[in-house]
N, C-alpha and C. Protein backbone atom coordinates (compact mmCIF):
# COMPACT_ATOMS: atom_id res chain seq x y z
N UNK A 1 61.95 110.36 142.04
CA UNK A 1 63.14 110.27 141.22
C UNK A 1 64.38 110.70 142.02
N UNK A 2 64.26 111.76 142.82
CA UNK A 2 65.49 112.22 143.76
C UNK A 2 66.10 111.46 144.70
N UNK A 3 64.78 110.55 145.13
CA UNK A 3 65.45 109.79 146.30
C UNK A 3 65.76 108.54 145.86
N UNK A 4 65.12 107.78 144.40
CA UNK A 4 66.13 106.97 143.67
C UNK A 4 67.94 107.51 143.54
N UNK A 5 67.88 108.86 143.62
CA UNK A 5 69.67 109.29 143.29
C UNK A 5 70.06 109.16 144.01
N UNK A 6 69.58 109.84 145.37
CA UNK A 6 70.24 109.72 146.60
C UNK A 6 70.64 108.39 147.03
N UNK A 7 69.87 107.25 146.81
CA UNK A 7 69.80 105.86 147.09
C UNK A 7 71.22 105.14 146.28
N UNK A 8 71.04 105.55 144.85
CA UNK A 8 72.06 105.20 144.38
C UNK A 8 73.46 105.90 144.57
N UNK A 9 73.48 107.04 144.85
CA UNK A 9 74.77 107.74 145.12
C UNK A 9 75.36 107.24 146.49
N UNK A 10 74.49 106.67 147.48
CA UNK A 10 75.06 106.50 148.65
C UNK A 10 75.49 105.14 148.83
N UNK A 11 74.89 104.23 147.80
CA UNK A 11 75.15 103.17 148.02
C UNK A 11 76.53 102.83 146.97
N UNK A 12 77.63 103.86 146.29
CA UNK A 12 77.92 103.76 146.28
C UNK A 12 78.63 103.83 144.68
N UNK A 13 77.65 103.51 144.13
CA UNK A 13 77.70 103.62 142.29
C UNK A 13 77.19 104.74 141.98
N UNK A 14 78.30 105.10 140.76
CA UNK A 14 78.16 106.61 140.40
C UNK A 14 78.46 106.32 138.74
N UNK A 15 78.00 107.43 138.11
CA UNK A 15 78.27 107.27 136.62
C UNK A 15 79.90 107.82 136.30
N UNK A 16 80.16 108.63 137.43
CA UNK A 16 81.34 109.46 137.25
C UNK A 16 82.87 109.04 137.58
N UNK A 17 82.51 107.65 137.87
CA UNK A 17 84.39 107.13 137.85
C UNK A 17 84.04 106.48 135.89
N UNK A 18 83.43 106.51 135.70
CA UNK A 18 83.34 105.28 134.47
C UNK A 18 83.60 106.39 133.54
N UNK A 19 82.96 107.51 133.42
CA UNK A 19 83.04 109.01 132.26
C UNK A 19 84.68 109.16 132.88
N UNK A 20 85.01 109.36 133.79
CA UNK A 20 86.26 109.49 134.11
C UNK A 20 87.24 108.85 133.39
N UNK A 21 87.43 107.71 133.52
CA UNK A 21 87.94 106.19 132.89
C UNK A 21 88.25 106.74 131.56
N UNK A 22 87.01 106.59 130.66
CA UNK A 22 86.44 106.90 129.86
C UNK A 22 87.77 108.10 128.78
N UNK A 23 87.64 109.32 129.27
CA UNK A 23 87.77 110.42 129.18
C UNK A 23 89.73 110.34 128.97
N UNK A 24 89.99 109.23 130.05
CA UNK A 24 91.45 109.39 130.12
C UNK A 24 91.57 107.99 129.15
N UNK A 25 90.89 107.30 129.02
CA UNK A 25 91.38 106.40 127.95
C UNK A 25 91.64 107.56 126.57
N UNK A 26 90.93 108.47 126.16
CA UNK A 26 90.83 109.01 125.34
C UNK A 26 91.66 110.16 124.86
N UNK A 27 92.12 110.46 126.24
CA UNK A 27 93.27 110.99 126.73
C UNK A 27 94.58 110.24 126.08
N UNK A 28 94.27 108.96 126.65
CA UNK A 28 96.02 108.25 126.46
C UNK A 28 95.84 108.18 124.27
N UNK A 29 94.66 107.40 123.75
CA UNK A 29 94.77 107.47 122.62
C UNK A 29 95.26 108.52 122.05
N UNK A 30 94.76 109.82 122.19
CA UNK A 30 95.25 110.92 121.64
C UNK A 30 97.18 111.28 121.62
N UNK A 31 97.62 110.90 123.21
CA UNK A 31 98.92 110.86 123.49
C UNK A 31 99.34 109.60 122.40
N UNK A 32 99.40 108.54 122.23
CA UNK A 32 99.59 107.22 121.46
C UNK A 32 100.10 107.49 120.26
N UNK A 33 98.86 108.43 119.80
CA UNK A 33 98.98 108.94 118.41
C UNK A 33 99.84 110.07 118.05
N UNK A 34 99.81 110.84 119.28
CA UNK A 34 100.95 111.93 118.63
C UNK A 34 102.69 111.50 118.69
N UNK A 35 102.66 110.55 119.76
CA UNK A 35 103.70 109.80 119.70
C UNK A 35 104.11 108.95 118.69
N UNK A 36 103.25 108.12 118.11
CA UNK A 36 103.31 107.57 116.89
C UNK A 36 103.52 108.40 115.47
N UNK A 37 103.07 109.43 115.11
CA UNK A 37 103.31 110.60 114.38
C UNK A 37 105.18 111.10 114.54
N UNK A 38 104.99 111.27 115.90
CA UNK A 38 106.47 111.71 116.40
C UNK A 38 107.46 110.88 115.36
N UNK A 39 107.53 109.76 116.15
CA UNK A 39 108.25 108.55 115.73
C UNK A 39 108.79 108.12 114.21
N UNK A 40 107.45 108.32 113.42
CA UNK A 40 107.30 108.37 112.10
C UNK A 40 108.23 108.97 111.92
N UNK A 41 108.30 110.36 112.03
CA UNK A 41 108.60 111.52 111.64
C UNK A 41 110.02 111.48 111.69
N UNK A 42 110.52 110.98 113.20
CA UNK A 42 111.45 110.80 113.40
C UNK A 42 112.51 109.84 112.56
N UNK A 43 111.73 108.64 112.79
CA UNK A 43 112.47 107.30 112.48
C UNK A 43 113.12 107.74 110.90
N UNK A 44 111.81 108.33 109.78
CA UNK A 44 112.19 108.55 108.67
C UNK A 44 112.73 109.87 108.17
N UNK A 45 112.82 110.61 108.79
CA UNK A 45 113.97 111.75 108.88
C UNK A 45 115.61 111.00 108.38
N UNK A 46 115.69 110.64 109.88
CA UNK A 46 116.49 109.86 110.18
C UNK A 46 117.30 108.91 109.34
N UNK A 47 116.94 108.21 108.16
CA UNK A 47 117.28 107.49 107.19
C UNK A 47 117.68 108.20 106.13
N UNK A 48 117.41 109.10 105.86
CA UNK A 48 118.01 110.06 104.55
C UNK A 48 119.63 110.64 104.86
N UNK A 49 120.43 109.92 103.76
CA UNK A 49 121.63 110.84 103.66
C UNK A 49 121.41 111.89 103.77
N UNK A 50 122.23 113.13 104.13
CA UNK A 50 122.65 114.30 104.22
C UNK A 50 123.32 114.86 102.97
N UNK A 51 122.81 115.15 102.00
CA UNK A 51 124.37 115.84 100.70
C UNK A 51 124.70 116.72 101.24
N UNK A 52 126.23 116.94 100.71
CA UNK A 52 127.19 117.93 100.89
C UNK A 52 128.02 117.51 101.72
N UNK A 53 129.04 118.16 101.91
CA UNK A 53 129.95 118.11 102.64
C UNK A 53 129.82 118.12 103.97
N UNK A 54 130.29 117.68 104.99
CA UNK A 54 130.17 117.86 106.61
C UNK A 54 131.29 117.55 107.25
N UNK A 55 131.62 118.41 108.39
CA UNK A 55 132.45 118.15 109.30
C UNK A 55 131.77 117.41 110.36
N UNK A 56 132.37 116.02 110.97
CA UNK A 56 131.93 115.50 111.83
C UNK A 56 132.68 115.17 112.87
N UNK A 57 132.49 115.11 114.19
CA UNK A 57 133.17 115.01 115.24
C UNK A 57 132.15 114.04 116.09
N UNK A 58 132.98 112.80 116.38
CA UNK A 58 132.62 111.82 116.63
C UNK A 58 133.22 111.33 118.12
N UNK A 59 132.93 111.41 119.09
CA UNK A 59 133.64 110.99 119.97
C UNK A 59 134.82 111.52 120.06
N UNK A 60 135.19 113.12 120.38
CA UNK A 60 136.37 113.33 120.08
C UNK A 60 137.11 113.58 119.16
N UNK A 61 136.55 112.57 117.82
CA UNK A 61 137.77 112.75 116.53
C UNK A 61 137.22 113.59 115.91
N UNK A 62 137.53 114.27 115.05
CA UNK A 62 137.19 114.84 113.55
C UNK A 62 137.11 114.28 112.46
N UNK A 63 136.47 114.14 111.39
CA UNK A 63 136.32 113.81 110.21
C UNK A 63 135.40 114.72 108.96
N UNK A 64 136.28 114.77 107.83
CA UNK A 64 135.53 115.55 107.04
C UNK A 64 134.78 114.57 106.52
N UNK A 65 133.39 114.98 105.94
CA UNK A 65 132.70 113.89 104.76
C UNK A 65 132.18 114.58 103.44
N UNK A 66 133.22 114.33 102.99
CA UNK A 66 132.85 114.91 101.55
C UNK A 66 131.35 114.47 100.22
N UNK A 67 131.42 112.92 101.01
CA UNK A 67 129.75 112.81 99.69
C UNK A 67 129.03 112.49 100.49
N UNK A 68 128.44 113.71 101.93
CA UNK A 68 127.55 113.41 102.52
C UNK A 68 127.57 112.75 103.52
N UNK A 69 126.89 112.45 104.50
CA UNK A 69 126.83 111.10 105.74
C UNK A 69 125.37 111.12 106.13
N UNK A 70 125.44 109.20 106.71
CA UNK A 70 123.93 109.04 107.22
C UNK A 70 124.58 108.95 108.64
N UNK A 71 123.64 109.51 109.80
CA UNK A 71 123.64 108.91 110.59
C UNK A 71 122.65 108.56 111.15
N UNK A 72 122.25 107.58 112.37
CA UNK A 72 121.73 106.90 112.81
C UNK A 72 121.44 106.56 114.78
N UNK A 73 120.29 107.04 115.13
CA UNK A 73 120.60 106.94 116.46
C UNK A 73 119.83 105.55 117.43
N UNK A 74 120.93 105.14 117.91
CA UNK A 74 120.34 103.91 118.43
C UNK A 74 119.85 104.22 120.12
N UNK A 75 119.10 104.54 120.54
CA UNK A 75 118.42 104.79 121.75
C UNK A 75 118.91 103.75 122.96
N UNK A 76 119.20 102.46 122.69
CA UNK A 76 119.74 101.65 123.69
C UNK A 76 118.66 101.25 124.65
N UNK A 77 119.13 101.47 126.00
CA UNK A 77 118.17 101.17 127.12
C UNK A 77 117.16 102.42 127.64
N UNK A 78 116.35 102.71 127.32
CA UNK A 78 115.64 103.76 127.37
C UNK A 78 115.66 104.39 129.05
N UNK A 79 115.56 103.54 129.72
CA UNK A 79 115.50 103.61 131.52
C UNK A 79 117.18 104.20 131.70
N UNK A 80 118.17 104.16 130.74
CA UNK A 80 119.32 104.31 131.01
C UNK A 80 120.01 105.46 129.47
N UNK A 81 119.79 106.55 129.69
CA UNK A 81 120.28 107.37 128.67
C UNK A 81 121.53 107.58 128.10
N UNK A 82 122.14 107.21 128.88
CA UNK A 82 123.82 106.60 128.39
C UNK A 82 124.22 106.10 127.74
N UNK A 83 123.09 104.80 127.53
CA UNK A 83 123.41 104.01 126.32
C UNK A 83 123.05 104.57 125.35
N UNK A 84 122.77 105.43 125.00
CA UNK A 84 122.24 105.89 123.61
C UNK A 84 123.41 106.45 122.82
N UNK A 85 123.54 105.96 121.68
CA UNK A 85 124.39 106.17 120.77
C UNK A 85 124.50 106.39 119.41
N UNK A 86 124.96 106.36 118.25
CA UNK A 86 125.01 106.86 116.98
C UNK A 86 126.15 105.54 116.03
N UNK A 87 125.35 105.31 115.14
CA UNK A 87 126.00 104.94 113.86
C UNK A 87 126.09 106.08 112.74
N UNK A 88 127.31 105.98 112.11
CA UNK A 88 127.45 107.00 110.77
C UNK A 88 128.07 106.83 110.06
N UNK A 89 127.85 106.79 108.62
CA UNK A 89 128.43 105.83 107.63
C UNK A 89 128.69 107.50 106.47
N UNK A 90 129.85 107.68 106.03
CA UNK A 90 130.16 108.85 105.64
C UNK A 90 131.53 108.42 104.18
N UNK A 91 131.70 109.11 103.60
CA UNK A 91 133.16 109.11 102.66
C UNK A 91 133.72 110.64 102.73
N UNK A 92 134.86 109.93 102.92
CA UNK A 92 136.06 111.05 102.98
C UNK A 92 136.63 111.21 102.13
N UNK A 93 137.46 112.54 101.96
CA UNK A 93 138.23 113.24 100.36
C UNK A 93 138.55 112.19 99.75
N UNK A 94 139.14 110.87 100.59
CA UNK A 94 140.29 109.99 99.34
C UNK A 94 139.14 109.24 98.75
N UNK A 95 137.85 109.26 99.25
CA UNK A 95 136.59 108.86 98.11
C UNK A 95 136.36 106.67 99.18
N UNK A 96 137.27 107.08 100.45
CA UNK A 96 136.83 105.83 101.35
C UNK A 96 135.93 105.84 102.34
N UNK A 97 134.65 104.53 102.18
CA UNK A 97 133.67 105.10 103.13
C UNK A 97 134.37 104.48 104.66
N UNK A 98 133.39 105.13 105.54
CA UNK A 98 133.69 104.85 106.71
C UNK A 98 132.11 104.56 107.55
N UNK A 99 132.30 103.85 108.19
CA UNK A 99 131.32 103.40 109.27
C UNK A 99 131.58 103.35 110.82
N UNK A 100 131.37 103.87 111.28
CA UNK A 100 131.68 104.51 112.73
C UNK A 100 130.27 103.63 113.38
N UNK A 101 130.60 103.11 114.84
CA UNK A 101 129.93 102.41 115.20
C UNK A 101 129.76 102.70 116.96
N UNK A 102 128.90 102.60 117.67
CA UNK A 102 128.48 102.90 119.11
C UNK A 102 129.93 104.23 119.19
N UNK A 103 129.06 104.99 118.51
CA UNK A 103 129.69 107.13 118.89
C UNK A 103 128.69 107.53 120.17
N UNK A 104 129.52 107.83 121.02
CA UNK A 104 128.65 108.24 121.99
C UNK A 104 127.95 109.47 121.88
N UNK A 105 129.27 110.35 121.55
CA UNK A 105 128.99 112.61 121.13
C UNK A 105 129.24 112.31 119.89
N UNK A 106 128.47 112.83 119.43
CA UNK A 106 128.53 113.18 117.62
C UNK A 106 127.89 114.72 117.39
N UNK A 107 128.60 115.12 116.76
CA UNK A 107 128.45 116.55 116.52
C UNK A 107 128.37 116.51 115.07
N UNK A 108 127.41 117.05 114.07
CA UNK A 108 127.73 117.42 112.41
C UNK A 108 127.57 118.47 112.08
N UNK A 109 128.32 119.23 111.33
CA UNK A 109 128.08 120.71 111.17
C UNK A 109 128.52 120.40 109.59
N UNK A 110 127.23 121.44 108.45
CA UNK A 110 127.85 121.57 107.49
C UNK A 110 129.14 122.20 106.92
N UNK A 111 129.64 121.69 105.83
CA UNK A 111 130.15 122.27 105.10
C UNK A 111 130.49 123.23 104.28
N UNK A 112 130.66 124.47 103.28
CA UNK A 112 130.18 125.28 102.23
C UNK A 112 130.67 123.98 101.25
N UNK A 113 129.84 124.05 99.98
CA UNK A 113 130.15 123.35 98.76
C UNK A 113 131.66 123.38 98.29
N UNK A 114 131.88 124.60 98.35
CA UNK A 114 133.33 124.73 97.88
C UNK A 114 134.36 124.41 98.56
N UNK A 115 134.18 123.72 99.50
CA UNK A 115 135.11 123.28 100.99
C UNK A 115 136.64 122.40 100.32
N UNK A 116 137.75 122.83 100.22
CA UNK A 116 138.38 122.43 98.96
C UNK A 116 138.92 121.26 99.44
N UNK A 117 139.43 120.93 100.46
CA UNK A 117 139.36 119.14 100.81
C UNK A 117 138.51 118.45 99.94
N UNK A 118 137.34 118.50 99.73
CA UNK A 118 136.53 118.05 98.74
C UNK A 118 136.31 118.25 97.44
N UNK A 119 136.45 119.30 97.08
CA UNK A 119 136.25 119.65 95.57
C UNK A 119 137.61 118.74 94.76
N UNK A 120 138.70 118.28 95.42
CA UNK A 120 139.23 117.35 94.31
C UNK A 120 139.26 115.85 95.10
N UNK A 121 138.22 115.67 96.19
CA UNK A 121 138.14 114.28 96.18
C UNK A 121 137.20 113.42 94.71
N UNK A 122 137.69 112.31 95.13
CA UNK A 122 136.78 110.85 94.10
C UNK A 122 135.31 111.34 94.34
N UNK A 123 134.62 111.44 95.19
CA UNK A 123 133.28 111.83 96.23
C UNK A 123 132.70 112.93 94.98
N UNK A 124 133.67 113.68 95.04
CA UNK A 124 132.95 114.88 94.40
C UNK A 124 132.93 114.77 92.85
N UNK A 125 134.19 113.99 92.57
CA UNK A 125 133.69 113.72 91.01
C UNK A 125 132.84 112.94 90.36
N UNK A 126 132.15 111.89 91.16
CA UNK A 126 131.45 110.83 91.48
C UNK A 126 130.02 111.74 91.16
N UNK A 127 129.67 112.66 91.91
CA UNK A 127 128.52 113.41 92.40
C UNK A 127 128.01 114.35 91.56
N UNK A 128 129.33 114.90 90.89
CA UNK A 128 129.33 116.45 89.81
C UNK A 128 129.86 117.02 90.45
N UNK A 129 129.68 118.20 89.44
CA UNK A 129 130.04 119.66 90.20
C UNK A 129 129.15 120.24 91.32
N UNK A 130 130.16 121.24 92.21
CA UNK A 130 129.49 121.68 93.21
C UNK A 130 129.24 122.87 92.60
């Protein structure tokens, strides 16, 4: 039986690139899946308005959003991180939405409820009381 192994080990075939193979296919599935989980997680995060009020800074500008904002990140060329950018669709005190389109820096920081720019916009009467 030994010198059947020896015979076969020298000639070249082994069981141990194939368990190898094997092992890292199982490897990558596992990676696949947590990435896919990720993604999920991500993608649908991602779609839910924000309530309340927010200050947003968009490329520089400022904007308050009084009934909330979605935003949205568009990844672009993945090999090229630059392109990655932001859509955000928001209403301001006078109760007008806005849609902001390829934001490069976007910054959102909440609001307090009582943020009074808002408490007598359209937005807020629309919504209720804060």
């Amino acid at each position: 039986m030994e010198a059947r192994l020896a015979i076969y080990e020298k000639s070249g075939y082994s069981d141990f690139p194939r368990k190898s193979q094997n092992m890292s296919q199982s490897h990558q599935l596992k990676l696949c899946l947590i990435a896919a989980v990720y993604g999920v997680v991500q993608v649908s995060s991602c779609h839910a308005p924000r309530p309340g009020p927010k200050l947003i800074e968009a490329d520089g500008v400022t904007y308050t959003a009084c009934g909330g904002a979605l935003w949205l990140r568009n990844d672009g060329n993945l090999k090229d991180p630059s392109t990655m950018n932001y859509d955000v669709q928001f209403q301001d005190a006078q109760g007008l939405n806005h849609h902001l389109k390829m934001v490069r820096m976007l910054k959102v920081t909440d609001l307090p409820d009582d943020t009074p720019l808002c408490n007598s916009s359209p937005s807020s009467r629309v919504s209720g009381p804060r």
